[in-house]
C-alpha atoms as a PDB file:
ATOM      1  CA  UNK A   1      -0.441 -31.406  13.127  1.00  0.00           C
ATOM      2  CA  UNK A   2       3.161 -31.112  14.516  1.00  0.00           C
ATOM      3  CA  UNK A   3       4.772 -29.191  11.260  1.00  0.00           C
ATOM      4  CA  UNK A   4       1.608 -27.363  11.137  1.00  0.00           C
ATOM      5  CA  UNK A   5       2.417 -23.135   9.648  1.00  0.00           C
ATOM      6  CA  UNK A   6      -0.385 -22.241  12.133  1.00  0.00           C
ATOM      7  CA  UNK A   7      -1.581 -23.305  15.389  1.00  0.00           C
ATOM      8  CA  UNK A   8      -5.342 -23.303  16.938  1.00  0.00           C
ATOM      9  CA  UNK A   9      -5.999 -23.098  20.630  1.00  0.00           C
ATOM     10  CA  UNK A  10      -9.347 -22.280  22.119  1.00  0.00           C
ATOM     11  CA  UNK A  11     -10.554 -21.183  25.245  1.00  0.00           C
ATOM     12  CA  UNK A  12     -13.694 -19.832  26.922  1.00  0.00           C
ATOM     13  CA  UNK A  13     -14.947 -18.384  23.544  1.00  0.00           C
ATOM     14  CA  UNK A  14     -11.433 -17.232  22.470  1.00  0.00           C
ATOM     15  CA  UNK A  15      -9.387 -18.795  19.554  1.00  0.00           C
ATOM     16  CA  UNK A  16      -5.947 -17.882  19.314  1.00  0.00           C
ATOM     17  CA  UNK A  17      -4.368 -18.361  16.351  1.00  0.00           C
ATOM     18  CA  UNK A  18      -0.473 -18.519  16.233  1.00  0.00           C
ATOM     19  CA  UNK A  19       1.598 -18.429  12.836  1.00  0.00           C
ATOM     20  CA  UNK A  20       4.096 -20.978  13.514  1.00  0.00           C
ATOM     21  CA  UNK A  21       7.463 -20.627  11.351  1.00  0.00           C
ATOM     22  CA  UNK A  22       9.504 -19.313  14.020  1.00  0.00           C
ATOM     23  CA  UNK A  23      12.810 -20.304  12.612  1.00  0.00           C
ATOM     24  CA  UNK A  24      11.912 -17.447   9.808  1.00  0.00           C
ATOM     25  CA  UNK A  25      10.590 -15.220  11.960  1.00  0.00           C
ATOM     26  CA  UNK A  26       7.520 -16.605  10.576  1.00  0.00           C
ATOM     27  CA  UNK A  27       7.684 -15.443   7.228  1.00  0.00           C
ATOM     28  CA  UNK A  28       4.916 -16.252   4.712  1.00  0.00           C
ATOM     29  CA  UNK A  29       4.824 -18.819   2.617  1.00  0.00           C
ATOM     30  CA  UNK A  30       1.799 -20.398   0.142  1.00  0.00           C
ATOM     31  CA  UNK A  31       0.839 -23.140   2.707  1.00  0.00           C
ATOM     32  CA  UNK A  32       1.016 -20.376   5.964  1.00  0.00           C
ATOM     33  CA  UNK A  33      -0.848 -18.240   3.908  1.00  0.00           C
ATOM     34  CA  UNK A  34      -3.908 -20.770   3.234  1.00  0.00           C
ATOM     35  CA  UNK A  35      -3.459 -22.389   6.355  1.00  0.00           C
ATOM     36  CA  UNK A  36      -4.242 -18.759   8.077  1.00  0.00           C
ATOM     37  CA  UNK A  37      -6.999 -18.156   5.580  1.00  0.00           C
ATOM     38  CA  UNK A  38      -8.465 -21.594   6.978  1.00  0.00           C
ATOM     39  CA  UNK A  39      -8.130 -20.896  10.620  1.00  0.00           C
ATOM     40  CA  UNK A  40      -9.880 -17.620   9.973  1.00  0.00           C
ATOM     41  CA  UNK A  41     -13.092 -19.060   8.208  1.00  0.00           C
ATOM     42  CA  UNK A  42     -13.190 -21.784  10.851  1.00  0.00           C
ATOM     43  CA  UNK A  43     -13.255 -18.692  13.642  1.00  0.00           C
ATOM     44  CA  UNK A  44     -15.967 -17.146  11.312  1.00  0.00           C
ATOM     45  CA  UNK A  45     -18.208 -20.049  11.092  1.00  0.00           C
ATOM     46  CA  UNK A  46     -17.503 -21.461  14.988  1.00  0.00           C
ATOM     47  CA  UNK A  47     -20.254 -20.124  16.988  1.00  0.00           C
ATOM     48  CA  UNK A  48     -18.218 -20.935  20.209  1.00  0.00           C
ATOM     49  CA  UNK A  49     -15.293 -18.849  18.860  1.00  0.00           C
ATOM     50  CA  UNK A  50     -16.591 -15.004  19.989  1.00  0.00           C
ATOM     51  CA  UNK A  51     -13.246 -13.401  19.463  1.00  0.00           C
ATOM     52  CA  UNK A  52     -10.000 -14.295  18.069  1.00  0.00           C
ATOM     53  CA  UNK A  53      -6.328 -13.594  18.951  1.00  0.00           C
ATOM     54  CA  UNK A  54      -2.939 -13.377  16.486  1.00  0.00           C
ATOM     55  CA  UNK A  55      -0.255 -14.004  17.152  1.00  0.00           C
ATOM     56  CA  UNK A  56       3.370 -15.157  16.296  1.00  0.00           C
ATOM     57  CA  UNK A  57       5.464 -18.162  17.596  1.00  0.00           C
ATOM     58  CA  UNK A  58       8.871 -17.328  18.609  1.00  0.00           C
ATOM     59  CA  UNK A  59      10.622 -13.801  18.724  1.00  0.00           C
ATOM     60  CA  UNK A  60       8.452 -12.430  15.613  1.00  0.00           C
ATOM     61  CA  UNK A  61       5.068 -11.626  14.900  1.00  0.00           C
ATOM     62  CA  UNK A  62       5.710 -12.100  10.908  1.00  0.00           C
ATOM     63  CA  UNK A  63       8.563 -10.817   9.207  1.00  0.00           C
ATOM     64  CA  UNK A  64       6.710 -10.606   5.978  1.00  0.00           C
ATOM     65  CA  UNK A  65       7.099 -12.593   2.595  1.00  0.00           C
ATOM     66  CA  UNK A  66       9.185 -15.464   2.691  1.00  0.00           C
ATOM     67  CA  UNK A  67      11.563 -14.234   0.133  1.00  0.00           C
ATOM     68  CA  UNK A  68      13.428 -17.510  -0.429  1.00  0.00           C
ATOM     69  CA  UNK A  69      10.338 -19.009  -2.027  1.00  0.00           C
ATOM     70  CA  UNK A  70      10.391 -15.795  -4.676  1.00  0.00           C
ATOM     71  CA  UNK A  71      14.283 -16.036  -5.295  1.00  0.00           C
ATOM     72  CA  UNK A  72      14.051 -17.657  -8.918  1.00  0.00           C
ATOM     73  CA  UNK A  73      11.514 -14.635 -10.502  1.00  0.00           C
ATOM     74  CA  UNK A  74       9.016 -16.143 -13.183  1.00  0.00           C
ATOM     75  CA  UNK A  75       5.733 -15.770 -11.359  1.00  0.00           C
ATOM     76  CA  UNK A  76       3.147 -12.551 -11.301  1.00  0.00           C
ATOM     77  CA  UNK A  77       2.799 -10.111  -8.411  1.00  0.00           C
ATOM     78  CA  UNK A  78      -0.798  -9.233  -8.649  1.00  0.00           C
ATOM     79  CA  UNK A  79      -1.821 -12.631  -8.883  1.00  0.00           C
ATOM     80  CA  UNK A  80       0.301 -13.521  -5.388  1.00  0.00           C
ATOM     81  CA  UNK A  81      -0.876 -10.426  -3.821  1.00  0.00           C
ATOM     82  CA  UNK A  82      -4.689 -11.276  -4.386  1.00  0.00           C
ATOM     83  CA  UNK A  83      -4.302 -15.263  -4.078  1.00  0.00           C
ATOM     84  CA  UNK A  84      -2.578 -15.136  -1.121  1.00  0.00           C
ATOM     85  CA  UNK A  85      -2.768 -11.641   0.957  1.00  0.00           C
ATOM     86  CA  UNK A  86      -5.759 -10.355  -0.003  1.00  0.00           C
ATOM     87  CA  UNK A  87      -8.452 -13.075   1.053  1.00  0.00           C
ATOM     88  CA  UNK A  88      -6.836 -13.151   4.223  1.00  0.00           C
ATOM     89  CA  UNK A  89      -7.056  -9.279   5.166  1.00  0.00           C
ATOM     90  CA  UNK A  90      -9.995  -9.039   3.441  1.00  0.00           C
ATOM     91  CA  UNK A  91     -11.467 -12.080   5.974  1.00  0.00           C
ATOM     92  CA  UNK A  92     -10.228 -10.080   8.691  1.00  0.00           C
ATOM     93  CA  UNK A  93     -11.955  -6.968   7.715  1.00  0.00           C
ATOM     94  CA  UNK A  94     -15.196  -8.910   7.021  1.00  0.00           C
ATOM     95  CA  UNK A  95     -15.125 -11.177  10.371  1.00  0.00           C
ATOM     96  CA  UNK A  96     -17.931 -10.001  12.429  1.00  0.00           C
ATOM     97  CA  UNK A  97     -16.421 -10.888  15.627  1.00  0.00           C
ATOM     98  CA  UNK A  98     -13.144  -9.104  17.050  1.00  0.00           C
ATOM     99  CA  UNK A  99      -9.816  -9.993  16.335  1.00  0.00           C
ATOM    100  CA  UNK A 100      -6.928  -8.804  18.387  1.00  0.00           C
ATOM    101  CA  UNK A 101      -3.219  -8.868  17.481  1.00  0.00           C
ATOM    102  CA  UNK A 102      -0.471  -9.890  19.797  1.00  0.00           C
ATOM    103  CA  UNK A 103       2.056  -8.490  18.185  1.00  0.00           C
ATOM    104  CA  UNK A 104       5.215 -10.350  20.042  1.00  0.00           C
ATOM    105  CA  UNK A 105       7.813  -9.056  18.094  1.00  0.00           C
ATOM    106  CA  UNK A 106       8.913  -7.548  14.331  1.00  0.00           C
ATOM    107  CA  UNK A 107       6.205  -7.379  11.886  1.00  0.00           C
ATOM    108  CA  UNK A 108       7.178  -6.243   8.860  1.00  0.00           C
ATOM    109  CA  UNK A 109       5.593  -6.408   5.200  1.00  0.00           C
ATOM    110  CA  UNK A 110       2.496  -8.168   4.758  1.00  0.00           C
ATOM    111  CA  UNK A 111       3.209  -8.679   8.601  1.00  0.00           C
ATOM    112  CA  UNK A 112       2.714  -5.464   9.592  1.00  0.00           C
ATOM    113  CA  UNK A 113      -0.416  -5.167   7.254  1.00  0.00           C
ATOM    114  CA  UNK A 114      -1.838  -8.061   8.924  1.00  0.00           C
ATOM    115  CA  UNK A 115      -1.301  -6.579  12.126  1.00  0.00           C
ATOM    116  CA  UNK A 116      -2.778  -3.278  10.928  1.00  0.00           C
ATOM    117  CA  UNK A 117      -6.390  -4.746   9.627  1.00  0.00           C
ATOM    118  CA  UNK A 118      -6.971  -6.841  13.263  1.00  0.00           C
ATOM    119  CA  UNK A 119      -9.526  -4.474  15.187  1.00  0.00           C
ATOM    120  CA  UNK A 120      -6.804  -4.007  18.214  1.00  0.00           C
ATOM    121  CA  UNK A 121      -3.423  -4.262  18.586  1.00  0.00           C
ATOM    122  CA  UNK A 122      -1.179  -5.124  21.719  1.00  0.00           C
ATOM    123  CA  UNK A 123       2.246  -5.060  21.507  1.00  0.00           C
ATOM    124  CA  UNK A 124       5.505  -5.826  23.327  1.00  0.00           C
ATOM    125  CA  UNK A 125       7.434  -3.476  24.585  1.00  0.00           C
ATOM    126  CA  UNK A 126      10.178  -4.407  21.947  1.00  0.00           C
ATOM    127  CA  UNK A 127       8.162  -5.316  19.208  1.00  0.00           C
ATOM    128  CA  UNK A 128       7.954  -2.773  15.777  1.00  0.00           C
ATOM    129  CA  UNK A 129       6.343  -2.253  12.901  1.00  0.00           C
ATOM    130  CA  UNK A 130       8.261  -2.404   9.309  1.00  0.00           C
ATOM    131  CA  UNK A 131       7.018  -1.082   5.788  1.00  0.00           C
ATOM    132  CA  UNK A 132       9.624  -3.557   4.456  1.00  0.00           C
ATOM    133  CA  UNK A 133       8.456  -3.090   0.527  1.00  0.00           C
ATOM    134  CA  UNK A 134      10.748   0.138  -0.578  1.00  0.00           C
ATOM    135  CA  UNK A 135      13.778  -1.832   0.937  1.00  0.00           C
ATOM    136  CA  UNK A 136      13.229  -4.549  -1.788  1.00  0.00           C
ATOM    137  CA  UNK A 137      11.842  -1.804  -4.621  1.00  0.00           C
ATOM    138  CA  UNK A 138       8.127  -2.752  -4.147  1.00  0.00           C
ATOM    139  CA  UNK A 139       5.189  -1.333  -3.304  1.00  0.00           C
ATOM    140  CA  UNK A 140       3.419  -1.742   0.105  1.00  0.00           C
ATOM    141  CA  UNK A 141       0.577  -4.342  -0.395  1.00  0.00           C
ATOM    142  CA  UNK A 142      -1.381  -6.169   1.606  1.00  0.00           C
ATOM    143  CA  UNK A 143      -3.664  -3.206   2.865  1.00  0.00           C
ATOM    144  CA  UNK A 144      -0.821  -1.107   4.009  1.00  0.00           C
ATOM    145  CA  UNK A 145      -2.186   1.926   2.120  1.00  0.00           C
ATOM    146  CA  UNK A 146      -5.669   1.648   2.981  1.00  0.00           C
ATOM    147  CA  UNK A 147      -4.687   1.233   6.561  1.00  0.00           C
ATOM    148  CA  UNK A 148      -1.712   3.356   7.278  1.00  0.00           C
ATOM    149  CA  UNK A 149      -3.030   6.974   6.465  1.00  0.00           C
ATOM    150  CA  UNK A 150      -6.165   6.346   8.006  1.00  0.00           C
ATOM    151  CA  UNK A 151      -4.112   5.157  11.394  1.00  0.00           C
ATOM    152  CA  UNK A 152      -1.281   7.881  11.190  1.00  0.00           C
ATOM    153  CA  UNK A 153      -2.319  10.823   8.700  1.00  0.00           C
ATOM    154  CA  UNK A 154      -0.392  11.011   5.198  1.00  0.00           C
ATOM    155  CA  UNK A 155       2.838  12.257   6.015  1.00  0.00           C
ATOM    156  CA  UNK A 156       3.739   9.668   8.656  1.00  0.00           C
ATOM    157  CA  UNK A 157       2.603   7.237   6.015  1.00  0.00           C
ATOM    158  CA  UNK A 158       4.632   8.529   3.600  1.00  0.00           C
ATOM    159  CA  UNK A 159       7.603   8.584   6.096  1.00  0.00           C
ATOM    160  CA  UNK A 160       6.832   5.256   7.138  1.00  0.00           C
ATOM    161  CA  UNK A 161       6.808   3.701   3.203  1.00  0.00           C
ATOM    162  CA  UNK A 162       9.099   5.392   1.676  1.00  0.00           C
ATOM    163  CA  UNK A 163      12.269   5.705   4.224  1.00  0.00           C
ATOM    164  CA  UNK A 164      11.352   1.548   5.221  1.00  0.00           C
ATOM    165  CA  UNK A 165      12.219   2.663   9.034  1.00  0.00           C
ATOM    166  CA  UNK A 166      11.271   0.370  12.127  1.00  0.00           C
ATOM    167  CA  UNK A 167       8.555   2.098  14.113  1.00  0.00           C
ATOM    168  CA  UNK A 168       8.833   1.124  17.457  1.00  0.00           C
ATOM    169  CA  UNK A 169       6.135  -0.123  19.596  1.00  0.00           C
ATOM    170  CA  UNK A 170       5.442   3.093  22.315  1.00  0.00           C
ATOM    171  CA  UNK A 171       6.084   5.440  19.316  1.00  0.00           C
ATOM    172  CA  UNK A 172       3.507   3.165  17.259  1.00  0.00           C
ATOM    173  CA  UNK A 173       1.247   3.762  20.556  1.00  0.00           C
ATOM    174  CA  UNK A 174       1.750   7.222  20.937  1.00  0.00           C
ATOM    175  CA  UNK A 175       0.772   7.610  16.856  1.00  0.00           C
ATOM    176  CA  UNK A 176      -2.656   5.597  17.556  1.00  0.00           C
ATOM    177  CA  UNK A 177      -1.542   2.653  15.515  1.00  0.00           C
ATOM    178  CA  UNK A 178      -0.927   0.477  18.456  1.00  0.00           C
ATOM    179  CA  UNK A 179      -4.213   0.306  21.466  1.00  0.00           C
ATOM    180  CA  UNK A 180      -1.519  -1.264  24.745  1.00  0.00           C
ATOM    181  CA  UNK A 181       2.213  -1.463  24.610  1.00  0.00           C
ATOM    182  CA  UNK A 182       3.208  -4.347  27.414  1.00  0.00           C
ATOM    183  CA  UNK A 183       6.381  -5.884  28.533  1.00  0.00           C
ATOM    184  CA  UNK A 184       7.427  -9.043  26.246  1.00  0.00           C
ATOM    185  CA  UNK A 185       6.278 -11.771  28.657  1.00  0.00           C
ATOM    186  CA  UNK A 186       3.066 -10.232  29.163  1.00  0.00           C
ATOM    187  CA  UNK A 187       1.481  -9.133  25.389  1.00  0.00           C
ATOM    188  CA  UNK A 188      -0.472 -12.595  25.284  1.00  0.00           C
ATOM    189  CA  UNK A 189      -1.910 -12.764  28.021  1.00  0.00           C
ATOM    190  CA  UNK A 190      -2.637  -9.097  27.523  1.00  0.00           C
ATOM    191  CA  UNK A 191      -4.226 -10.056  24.125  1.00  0.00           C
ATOM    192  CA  UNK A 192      -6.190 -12.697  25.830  1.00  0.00           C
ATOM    193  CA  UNK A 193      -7.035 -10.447  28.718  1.00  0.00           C
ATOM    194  CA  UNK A 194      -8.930  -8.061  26.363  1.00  0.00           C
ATOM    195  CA  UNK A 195     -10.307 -10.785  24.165  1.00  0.00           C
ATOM    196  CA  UNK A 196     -11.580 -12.479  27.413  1.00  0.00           C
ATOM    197  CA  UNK A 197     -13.791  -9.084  27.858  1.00  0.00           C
ATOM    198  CA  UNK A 198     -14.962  -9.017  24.394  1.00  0.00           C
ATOM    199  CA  UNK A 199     -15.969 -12.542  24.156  1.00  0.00           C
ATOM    200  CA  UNK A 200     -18.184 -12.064  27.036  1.00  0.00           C
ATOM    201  CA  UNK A 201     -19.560  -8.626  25.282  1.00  0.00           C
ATOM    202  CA  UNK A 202     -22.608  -8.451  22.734  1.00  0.00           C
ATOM    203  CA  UNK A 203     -20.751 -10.076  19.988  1.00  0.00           C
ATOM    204  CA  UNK A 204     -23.776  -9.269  17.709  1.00  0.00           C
ATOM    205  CA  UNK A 205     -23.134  -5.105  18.375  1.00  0.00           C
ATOM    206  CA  UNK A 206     -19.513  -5.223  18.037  1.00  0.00           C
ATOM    207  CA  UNK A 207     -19.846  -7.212  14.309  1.00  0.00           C
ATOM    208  CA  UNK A 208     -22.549  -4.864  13.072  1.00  0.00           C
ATOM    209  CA  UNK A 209     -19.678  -1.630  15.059  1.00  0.00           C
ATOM    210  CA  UNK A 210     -17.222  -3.458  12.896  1.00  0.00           C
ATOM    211  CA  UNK A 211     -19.107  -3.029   9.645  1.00  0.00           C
ATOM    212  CA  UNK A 212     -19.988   0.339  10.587  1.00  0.00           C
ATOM    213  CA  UNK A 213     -17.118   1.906  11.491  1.00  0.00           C
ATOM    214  CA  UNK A 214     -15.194   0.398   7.825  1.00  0.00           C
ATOM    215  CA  UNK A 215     -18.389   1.314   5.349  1.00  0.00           C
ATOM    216  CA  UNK A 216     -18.845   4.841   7.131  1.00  0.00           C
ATOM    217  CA  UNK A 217     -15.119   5.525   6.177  1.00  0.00           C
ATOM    218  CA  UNK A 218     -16.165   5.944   2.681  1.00  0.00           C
ATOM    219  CA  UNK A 219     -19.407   7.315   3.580  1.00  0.00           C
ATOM    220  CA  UNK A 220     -20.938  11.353   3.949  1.00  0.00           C
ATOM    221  CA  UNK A 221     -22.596  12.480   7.527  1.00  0.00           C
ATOM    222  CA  UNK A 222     -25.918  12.042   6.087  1.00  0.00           C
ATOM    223  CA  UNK A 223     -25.435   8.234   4.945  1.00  0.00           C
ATOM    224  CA  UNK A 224     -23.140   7.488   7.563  1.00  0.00           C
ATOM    225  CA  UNK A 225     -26.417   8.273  10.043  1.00  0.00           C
ATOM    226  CA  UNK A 226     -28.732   6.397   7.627  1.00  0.00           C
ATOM    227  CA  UNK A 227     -26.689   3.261   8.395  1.00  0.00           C
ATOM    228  CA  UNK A 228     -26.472   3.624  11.556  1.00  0.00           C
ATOM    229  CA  UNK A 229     -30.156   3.869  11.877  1.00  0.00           C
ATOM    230  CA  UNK A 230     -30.595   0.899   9.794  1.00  0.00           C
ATOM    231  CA  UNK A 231     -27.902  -1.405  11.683  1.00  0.00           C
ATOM    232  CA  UNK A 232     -29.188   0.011  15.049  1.00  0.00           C
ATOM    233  CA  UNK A 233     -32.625  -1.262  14.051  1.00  0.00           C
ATOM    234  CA  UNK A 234     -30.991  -4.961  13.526  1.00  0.00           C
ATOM    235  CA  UNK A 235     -29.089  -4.625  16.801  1.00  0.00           C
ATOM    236  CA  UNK A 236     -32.585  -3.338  18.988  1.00  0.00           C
ATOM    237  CA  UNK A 237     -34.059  -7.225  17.807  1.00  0.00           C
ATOM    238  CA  UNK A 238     -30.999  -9.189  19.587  1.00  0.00           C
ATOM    239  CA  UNK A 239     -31.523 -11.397  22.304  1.00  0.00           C
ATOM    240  CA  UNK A 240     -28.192  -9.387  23.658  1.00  0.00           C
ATOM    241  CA  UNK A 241     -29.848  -6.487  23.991  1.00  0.00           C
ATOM    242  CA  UNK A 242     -32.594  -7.513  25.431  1.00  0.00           C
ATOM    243  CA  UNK A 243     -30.669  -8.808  28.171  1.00  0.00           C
ATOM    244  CA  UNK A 244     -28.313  -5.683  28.179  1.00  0.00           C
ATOM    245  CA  UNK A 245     -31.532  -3.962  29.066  1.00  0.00           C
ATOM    246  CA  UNK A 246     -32.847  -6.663  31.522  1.00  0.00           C
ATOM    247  CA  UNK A 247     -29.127  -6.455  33.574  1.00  0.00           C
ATOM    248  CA  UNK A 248     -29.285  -2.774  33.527  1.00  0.00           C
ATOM    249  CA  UNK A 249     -33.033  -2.523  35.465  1.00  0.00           C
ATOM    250  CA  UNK A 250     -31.576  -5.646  37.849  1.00  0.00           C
ATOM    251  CA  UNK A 251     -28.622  -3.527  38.432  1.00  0.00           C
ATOM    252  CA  UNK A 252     -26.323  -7.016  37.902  1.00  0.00           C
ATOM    253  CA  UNK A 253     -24.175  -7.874  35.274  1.00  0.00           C
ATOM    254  CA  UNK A 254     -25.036  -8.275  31.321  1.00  0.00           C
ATOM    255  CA  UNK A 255     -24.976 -12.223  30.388  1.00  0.00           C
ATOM    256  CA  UNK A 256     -24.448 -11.521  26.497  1.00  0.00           C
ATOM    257  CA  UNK A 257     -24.829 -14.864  24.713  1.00  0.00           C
ATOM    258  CA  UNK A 258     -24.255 -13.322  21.289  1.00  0.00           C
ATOM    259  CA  UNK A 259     -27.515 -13.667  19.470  1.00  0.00           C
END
């Protein structure tokens, strides 16, 4: 569709998905926000997609809420937030198959938070990250404060929230929150670069990683190495590993077909 909020492209096992509302710096509205939540369920249940890519049309990665479409009041936060935000980081989060940001420019708000639950992040040079809420006299939503102190520690979260400062995209690196910082011209194909690699990877292990590495946040040593057992049990069954094992012995590379 030409006036489409957000694009699908797909390529050797790799959709990238682009928000498309560059002339807001792709701000979210209702229809981006279900449109994204579509695109991400059609990755999820797309065998041929084995990775996925985000990314923003234009100068922006997402600016955030479309504020414009709040302007006249008379409608309830909490039921916005979990309509619209949280199905669509909680989709992310429950994917079992990597998703990688391409964050080409500002993403700020619920941007930023949707950059935050991908699994990596690449970034241009002259992109940044925005906790947008205090600026407006809200509250960070959209996962921001699950994600944030985990990335960054408490005190740079609090910094981050509170003061509504742009955190640039080496300083974002050098704080972990951020995996490759890239010149502007280059952060797709960067993001497409490392999705390339992961699509060809034992999609299986890197879902089951996935779940792992989120429940075991939550969890003590002794359950944390329960699940592992128990999730290392499903992954020893996989025709993946199997073949991870064959390649190995042949001394030739792994063909990982993601069963």
């Amino acid at each position: 569709m030409e006036d489409a909020t957000v694009l699908w492209e797909q390529e050797a096992g790799v959709a990238i998905v682009t928000l498309n509302r560059p002339e807001v710096l792709n701000a979210f509205n209702d229809r981006m926000a279900e449109e994204l939540l579509d695109a991400l369920r059609r990755a999820e249940r797309d065998p041929e997609v084995r990775c996925l890519v985000l990314t923003g049309a234009g100068r922006a990665f997402c600016s955030g809420q479309d504020l414009r479409e709040r302007a006249g009041g008379g409608f309830s936060y909490a039921q916005h937030v979990r309509a619209r935000y949280v199905p669509v980081i909680a989709k992310i989060q429950a994917l079992e198959k990597p998703v990688v940001a391409a964050v080409n420019g500002v993403a700020a708000g619920a941007g930023a938070s949707l950059a935050l639950a991908c699994d990596l992040r690449v970034a241009a040079e002259e992109a940044s990250f925005l906790q947008a809420f205090a600026r407006i006299g809200l509250v960070p939503d959209s996962g921001a404060t699950y994600f944030l102190p985990r990335m960054v520690g408490l005190a740079k979260a609090f910094e981050l929230c509170y003061l509504a400062e742009p955190l640039p995209a080496p300083e974002a690196a050098r704080l972990g929150l951020v995996n490759w910082v890239v010149p502007g011209a280059q952060v797709l194909a960067k993001a497409k670069e490392v999705a390339g690699r992961l699509a060809a990877g034992p999609t299986r292990a890197y879902g089951m990683t996935k779940r792992a590495l989120y429940r075991n946040l939550r969890a003590d040593l002794l359950d944390a190495l329960d699940y592992e057992a128990m999730l290392q049990e499903a992954a020893g069954r996989t025709e993946d590993h199997r073949e991870g094992v064959q390649a190995f012995l042949e001394k030739r590379p792994p063909r990982f077909v993601g069963r």
